[in-house]
N, C-alpha and C. Protein backbone atom coordinates (compact mmCIF):
# COMPACT_ATOMS: atom_id res chain seq x y z
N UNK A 1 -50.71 25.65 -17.65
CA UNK A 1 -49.93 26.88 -17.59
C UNK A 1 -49.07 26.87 -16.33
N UNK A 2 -47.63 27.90 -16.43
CA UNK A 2 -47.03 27.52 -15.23
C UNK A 2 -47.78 28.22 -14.25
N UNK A 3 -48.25 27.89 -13.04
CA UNK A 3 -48.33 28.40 -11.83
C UNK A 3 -47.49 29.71 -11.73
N UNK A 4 -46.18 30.05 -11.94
CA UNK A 4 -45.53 31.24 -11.31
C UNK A 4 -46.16 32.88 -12.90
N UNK A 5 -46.78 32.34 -13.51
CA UNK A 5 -46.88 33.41 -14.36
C UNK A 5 -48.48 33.87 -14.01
N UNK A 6 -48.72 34.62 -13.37
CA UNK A 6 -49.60 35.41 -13.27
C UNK A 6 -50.30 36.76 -13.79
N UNK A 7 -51.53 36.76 -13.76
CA UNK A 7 -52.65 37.47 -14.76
C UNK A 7 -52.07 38.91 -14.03
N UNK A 8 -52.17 39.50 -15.37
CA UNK A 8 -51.54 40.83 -15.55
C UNK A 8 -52.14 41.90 -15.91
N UNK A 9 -53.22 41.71 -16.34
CA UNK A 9 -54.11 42.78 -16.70
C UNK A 9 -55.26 43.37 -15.52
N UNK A 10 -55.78 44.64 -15.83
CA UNK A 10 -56.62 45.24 -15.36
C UNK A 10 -56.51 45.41 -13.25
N UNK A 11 -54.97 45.62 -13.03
CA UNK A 11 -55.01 46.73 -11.55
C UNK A 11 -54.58 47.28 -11.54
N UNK A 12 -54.41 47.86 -10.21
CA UNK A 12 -54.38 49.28 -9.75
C UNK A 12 -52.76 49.69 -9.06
N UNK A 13 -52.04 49.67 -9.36
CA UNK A 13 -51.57 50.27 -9.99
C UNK A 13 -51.53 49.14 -11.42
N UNK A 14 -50.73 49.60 -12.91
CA UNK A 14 -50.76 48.67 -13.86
C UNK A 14 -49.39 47.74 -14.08
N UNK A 15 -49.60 46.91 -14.87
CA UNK A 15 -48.39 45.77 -14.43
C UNK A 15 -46.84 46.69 -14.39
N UNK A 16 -46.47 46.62 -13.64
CA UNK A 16 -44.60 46.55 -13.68
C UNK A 16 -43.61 46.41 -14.76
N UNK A 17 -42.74 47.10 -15.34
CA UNK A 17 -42.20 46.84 -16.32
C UNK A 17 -41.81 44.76 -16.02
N UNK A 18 -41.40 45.12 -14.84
CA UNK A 18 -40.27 44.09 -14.33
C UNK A 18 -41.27 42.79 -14.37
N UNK A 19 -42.47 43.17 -13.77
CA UNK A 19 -43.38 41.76 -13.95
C UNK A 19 -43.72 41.50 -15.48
N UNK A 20 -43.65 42.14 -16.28
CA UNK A 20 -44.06 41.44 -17.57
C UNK A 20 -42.92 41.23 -17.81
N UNK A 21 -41.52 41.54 -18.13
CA UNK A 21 -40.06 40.94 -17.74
C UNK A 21 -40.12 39.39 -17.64
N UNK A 22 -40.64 39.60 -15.83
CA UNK A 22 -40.34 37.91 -15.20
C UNK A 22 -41.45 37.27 -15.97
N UNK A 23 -43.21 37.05 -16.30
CA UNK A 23 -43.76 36.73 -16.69
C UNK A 23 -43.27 36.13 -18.09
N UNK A 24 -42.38 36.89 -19.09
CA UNK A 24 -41.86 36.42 -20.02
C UNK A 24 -40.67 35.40 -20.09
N UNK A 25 -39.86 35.86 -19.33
CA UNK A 25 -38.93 34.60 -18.96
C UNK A 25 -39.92 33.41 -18.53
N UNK A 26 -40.89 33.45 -17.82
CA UNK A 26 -41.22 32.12 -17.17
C UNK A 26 -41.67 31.16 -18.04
N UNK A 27 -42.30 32.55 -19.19
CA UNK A 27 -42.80 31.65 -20.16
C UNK A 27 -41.56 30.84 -21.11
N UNK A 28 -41.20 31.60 -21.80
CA UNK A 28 -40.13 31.20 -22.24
C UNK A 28 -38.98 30.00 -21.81
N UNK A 29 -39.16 30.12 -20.71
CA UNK A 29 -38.29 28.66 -19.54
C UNK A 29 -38.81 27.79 -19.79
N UNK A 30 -39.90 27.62 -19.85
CA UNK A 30 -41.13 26.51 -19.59
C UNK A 30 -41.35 26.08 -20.55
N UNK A 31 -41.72 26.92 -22.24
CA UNK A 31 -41.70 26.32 -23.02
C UNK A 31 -40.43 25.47 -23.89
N UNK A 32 -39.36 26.41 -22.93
CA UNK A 32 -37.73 25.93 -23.91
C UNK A 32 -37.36 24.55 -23.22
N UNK A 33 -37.83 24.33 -21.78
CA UNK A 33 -37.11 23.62 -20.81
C UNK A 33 -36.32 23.44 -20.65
N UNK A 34 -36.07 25.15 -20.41
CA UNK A 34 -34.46 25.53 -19.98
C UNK A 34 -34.43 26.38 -18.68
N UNK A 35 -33.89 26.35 -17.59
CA UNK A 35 -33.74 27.31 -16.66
C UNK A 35 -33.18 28.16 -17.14
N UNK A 36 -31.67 27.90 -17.30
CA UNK A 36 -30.45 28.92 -17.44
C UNK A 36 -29.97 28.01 -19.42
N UNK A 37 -30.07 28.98 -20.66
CA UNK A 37 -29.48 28.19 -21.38
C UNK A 37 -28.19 28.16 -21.78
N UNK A 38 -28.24 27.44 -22.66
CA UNK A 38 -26.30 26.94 -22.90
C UNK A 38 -25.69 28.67 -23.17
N UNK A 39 -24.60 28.70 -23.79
CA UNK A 39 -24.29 29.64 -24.37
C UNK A 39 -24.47 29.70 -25.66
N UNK A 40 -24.61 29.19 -26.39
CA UNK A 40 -25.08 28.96 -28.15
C UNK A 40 -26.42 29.43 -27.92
N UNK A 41 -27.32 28.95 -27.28
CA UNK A 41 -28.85 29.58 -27.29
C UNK A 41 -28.70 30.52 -26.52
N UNK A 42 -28.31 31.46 -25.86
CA UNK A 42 -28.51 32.19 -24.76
C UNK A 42 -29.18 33.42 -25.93
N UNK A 43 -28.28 33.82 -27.00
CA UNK A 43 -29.05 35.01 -27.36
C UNK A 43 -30.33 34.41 -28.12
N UNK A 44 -30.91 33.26 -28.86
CA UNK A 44 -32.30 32.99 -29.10
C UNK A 44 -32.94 33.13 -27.98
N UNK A 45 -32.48 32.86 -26.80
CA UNK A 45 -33.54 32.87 -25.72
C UNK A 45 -33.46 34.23 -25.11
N UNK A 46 -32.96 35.09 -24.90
CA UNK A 46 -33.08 36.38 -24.87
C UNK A 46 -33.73 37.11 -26.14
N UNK A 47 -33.69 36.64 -27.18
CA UNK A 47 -34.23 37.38 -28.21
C UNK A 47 -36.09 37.45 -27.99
N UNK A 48 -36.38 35.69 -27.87
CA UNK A 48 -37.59 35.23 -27.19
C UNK A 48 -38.21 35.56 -26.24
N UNK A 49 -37.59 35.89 -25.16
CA UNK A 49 -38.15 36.88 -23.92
C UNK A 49 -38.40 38.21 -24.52
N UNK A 50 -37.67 38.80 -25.03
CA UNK A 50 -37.80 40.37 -25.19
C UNK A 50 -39.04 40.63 -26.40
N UNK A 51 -39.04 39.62 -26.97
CA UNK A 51 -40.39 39.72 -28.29
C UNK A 51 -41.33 38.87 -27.43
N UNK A 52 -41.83 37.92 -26.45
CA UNK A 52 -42.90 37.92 -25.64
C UNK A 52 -43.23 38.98 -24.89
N UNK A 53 -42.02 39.60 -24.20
CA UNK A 53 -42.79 41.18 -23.06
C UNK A 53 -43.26 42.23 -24.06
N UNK A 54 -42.85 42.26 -25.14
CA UNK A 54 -43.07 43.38 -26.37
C UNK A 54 -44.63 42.74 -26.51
N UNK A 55 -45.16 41.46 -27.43
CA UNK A 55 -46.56 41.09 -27.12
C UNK A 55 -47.37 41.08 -26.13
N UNK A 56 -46.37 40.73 -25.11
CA UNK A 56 -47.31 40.94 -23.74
C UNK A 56 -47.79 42.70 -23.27
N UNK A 57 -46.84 42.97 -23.86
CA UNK A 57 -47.08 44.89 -23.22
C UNK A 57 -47.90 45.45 -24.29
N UNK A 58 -48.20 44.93 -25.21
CA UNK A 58 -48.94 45.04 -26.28
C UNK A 58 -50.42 44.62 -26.37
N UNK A 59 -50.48 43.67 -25.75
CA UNK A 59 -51.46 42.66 -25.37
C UNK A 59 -52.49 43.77 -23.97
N UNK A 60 -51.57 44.14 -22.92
CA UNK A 60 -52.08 44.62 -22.36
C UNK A 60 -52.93 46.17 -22.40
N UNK A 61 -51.75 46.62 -23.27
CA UNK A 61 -52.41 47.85 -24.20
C UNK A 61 -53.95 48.37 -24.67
N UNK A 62 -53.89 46.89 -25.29
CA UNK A 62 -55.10 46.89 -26.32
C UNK A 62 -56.01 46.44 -25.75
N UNK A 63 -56.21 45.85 -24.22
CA UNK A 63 -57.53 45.08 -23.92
C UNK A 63 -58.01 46.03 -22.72
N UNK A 64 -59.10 46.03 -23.29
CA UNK A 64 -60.17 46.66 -22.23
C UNK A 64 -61.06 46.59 -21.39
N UNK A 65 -61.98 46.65 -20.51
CA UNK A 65 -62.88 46.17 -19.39
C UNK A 65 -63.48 47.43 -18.67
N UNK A 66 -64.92 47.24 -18.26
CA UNK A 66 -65.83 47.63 -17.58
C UNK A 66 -65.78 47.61 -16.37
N UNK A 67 -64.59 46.19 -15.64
CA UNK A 67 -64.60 45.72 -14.62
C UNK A 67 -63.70 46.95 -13.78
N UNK A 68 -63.79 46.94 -12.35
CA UNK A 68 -63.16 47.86 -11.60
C UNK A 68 -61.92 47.12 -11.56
N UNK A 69 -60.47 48.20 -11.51
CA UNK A 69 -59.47 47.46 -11.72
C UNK A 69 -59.14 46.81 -9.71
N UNK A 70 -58.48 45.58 -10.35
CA UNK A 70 -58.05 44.58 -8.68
C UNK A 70 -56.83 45.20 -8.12
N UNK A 71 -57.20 44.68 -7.08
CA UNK A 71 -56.40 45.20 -5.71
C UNK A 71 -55.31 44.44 -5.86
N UNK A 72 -54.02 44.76 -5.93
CA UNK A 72 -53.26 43.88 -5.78
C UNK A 72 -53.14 43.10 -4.42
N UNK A 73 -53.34 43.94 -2.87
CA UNK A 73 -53.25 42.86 -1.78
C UNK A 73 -53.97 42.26 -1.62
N UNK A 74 -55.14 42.39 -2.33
CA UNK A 74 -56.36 42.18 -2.17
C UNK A 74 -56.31 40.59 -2.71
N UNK A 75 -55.23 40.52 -3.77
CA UNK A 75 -55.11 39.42 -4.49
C UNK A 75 -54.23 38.52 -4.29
N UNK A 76 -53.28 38.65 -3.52
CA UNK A 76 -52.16 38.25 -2.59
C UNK A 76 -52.77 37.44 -1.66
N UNK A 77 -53.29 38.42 -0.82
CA UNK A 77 -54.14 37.57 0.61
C UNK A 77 -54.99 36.30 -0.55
N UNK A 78 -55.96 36.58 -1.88
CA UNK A 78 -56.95 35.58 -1.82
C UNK A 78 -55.81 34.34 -2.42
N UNK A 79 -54.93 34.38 -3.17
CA UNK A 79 -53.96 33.12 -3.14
C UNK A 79 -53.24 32.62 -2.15
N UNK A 80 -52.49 33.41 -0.78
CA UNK A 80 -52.46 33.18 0.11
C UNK A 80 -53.44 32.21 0.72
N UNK A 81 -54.61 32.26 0.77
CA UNK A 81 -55.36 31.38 1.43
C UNK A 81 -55.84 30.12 0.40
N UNK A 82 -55.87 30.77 -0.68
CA UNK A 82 -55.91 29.02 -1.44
C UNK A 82 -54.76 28.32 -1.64
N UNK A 83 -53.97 28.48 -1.34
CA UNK A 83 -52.20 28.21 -0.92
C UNK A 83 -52.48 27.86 0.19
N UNK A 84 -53.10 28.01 0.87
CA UNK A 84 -53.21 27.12 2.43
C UNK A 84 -54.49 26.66 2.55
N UNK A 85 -55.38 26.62 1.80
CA UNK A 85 -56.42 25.10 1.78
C UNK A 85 -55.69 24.28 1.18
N UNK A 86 -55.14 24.60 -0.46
CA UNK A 86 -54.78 23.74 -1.15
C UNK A 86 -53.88 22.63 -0.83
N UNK A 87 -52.44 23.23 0.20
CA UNK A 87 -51.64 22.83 0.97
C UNK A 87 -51.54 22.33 2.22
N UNK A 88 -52.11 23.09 3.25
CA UNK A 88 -52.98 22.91 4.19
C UNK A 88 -51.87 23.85 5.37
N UNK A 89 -51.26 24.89 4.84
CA UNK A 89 -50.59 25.39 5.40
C UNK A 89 -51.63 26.54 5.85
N UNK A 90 -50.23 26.79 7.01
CA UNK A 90 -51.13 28.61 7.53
C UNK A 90 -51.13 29.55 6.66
N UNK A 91 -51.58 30.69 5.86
CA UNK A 91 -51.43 31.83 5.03
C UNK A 91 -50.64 32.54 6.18
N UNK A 92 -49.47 32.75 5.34
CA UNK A 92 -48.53 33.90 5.90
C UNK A 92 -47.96 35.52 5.27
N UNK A 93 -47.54 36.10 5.79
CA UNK A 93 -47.43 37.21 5.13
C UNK A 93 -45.88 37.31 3.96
C-alpha cells in the first residue's frame, strides 16, 4: 500500500472532507500510474477519485468500534519517531 494514504477511521475529530479527497487521489495515482493524467483520461480519472471518496466516506460511515477514538497528535508524534528509527533522522515538528 502507498505509504502517503493513511488510516482514516475512528478519531477525534473525524476524517476531513479534504483527507478522504487526498487519500483518494493517492489511491487512484498509484493504481493508474499516473501523477498528473493526459487530457483524454483526465475526466476517467476524476470520475475515479470522486467514486473512491464516495466509498471511502461510505466505508467510514458504516464501521464501528468499542475502541476510544485516536488522537490525532498523538499519532503524528508516534510516526514521527518511527520516521526517525526507520531513517535514522531526528523527529521534527
Amino acid at each position: 500500500m502507498c505509504r502517503n494514504i493513511r488510516p482514516l477511521f475512528n478519531f477525534e475529530p473525524p476524517a476531513y472532507p479534504d483527507e478522504v479527497h487526498e487519500a483518494a487521489l493517492q489511491y487512484v495515482r498509484k493504481i493508474s500510474g499516473m501523477n498528473k493524467p493526459s487530457i483524454p483520461n483526465q475526466v476517467a480519472f476524476d470520475e475515479a477519485v470522486v467514486a473512491i471518496e464516495a466509498a471511502t466516506q461510505q466505508l467510514i460511515a458504516s464501521l464501528s468500534t468499542s475502541a476510544a477514538p485516536k488522537d490525532r497528535e498523538v499519532e503524528r508524534e508516534r510516526a514521527r519517531a518511527r520516521n526517525a528509527a526507520r531513517f535514522g533522522t531526528p523527529a521534527s515538528a
